[in-house]
Protein backbone atom coordinates (compact mmCIF):
# COMPACT_ATOMS: atom_id res chain seq x y z
CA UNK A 1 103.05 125.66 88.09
CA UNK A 2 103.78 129.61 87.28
CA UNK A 3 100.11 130.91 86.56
CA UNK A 4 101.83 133.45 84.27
CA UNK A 5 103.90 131.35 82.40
CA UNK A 6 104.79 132.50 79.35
CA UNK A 7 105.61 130.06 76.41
CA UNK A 8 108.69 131.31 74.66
CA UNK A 9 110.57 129.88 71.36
CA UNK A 10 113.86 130.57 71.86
CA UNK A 11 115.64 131.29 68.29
CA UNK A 12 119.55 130.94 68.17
CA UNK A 13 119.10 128.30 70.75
CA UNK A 14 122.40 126.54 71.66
CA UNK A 15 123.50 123.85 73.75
CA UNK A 16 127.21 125.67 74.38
CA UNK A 17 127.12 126.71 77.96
CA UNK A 18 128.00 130.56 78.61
CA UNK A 19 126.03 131.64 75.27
CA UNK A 20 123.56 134.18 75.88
CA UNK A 21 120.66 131.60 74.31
CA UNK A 22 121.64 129.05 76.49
CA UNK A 23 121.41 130.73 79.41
CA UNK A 24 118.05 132.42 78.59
CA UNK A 25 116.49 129.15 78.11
CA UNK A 26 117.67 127.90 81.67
CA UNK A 27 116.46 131.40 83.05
CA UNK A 28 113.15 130.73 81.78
CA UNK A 29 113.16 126.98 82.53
CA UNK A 30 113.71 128.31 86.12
CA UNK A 31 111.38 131.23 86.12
CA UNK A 32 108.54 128.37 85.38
CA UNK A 33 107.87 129.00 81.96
CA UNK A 34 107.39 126.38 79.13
CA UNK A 35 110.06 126.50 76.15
CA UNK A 36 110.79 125.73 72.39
CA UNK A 37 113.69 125.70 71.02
CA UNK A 38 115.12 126.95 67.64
CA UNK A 39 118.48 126.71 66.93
CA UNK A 40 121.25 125.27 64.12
CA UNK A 41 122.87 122.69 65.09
CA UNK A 42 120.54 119.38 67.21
CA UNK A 43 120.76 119.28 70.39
CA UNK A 44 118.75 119.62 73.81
CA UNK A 45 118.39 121.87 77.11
CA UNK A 46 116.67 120.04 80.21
CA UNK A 47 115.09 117.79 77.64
CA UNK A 48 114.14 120.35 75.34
CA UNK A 49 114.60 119.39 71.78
CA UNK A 50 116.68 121.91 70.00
CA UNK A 51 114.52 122.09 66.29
CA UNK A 52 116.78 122.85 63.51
CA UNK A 53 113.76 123.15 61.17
CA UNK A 54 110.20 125.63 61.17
CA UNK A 55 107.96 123.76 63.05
CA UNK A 56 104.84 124.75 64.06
CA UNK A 57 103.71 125.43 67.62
CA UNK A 58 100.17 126.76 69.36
CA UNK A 59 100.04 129.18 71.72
CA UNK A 60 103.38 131.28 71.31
CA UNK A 61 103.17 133.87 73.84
CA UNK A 62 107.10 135.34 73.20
CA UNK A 63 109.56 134.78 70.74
CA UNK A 64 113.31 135.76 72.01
CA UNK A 65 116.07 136.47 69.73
CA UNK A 66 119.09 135.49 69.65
CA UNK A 67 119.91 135.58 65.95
CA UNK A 68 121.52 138.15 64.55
CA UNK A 69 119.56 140.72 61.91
CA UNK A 70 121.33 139.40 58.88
CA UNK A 71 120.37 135.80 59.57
CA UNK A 72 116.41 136.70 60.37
CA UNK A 73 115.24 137.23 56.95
CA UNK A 74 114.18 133.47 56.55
CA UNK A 75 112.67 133.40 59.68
CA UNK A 76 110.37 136.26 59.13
CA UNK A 77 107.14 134.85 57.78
CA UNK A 78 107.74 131.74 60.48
CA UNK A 79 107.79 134.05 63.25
CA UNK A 80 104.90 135.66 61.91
CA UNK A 81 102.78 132.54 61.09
CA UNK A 82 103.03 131.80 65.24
CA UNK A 83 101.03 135.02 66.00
CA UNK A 84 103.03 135.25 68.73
CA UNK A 85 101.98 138.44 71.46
CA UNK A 86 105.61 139.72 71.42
CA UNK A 87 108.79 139.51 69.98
CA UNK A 88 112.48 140.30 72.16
CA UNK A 89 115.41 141.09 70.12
CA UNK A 90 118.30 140.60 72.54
CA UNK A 91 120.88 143.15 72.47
CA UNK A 92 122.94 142.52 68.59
CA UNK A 93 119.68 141.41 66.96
CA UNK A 94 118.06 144.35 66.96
CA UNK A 95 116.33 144.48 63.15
CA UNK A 96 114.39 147.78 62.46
CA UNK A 97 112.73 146.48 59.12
CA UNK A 98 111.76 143.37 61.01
CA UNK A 99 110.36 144.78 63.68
CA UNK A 100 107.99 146.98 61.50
CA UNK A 101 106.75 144.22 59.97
CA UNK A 102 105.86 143.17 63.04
CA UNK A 103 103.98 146.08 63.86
CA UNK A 104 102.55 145.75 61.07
CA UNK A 105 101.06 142.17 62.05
CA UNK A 106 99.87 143.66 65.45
CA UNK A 107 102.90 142.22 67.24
CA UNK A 108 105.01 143.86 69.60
CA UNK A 109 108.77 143.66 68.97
CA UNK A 110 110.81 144.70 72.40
CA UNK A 111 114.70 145.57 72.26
CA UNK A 112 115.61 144.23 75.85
CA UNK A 113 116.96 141.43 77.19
CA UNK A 114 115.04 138.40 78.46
CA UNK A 115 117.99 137.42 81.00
CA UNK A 116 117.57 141.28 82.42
CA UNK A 117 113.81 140.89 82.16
CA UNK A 118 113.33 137.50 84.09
CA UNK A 119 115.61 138.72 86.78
CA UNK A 120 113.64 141.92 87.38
CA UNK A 121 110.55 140.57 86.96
CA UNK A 122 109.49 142.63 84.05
CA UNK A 123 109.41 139.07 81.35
């Protein structure tokens, strides 16, 4: 078990292979850390249920983006209600006004990319 193992909610989550969200949820998978999954369309990753509604979850350490900024709006007060530490928007989901509001709620929005980040060892 990874003793600093994040758990990450992975929004735009996809089973089609190649897609950025797809492969970020392997990446983690393999990095050791424990995943949600957010996405439209049912589905699974490694077992992973892919949740096409707002559930809630305890002890969100990251939320990564995948969703672009004009598809976030009804996501905001979810992602907010998780307290989660941090918040990655992935390169095209970059959402200033978001991310202030975030701020705002004492949680840190990041524009990297978690695939970059888990294979440097920065995540």
């Amino acid at each position: 078990m990874n003793t600093n193992a994040k758990k990450t909610i992975v929004v735009g989550a996809t089973e089609k292979a190649g897609r950025y969200a797809n492969l970020a949820a392997y990446s983690l998978l393999r990095h050791g850390h424990d995943i949600e999954l957010i996405g439209r369309q049912e589905g699974s990753i490694e077992g992973h249920p892919i949740h096409t509604d707002q559930p809630h979850f305890d002890d969100i350490e990251t939320v990564t983006m995948y969703v672009g900024p004009q598809n976030q709006p009804p996501l905001y007060e979810y992602i907010k209600s998780l307290k989660p530490r941090r918040v990655i928007f992935n390169p095209g989901s970059e959402n200033p006004e978001f991310e202030r509001q975030l701020k705002a709620e004492g949680i840190e929005p990041i524009q990297a990319c978690t695939l970059v980040m888990l294979s440097v060892g920065t995540y």
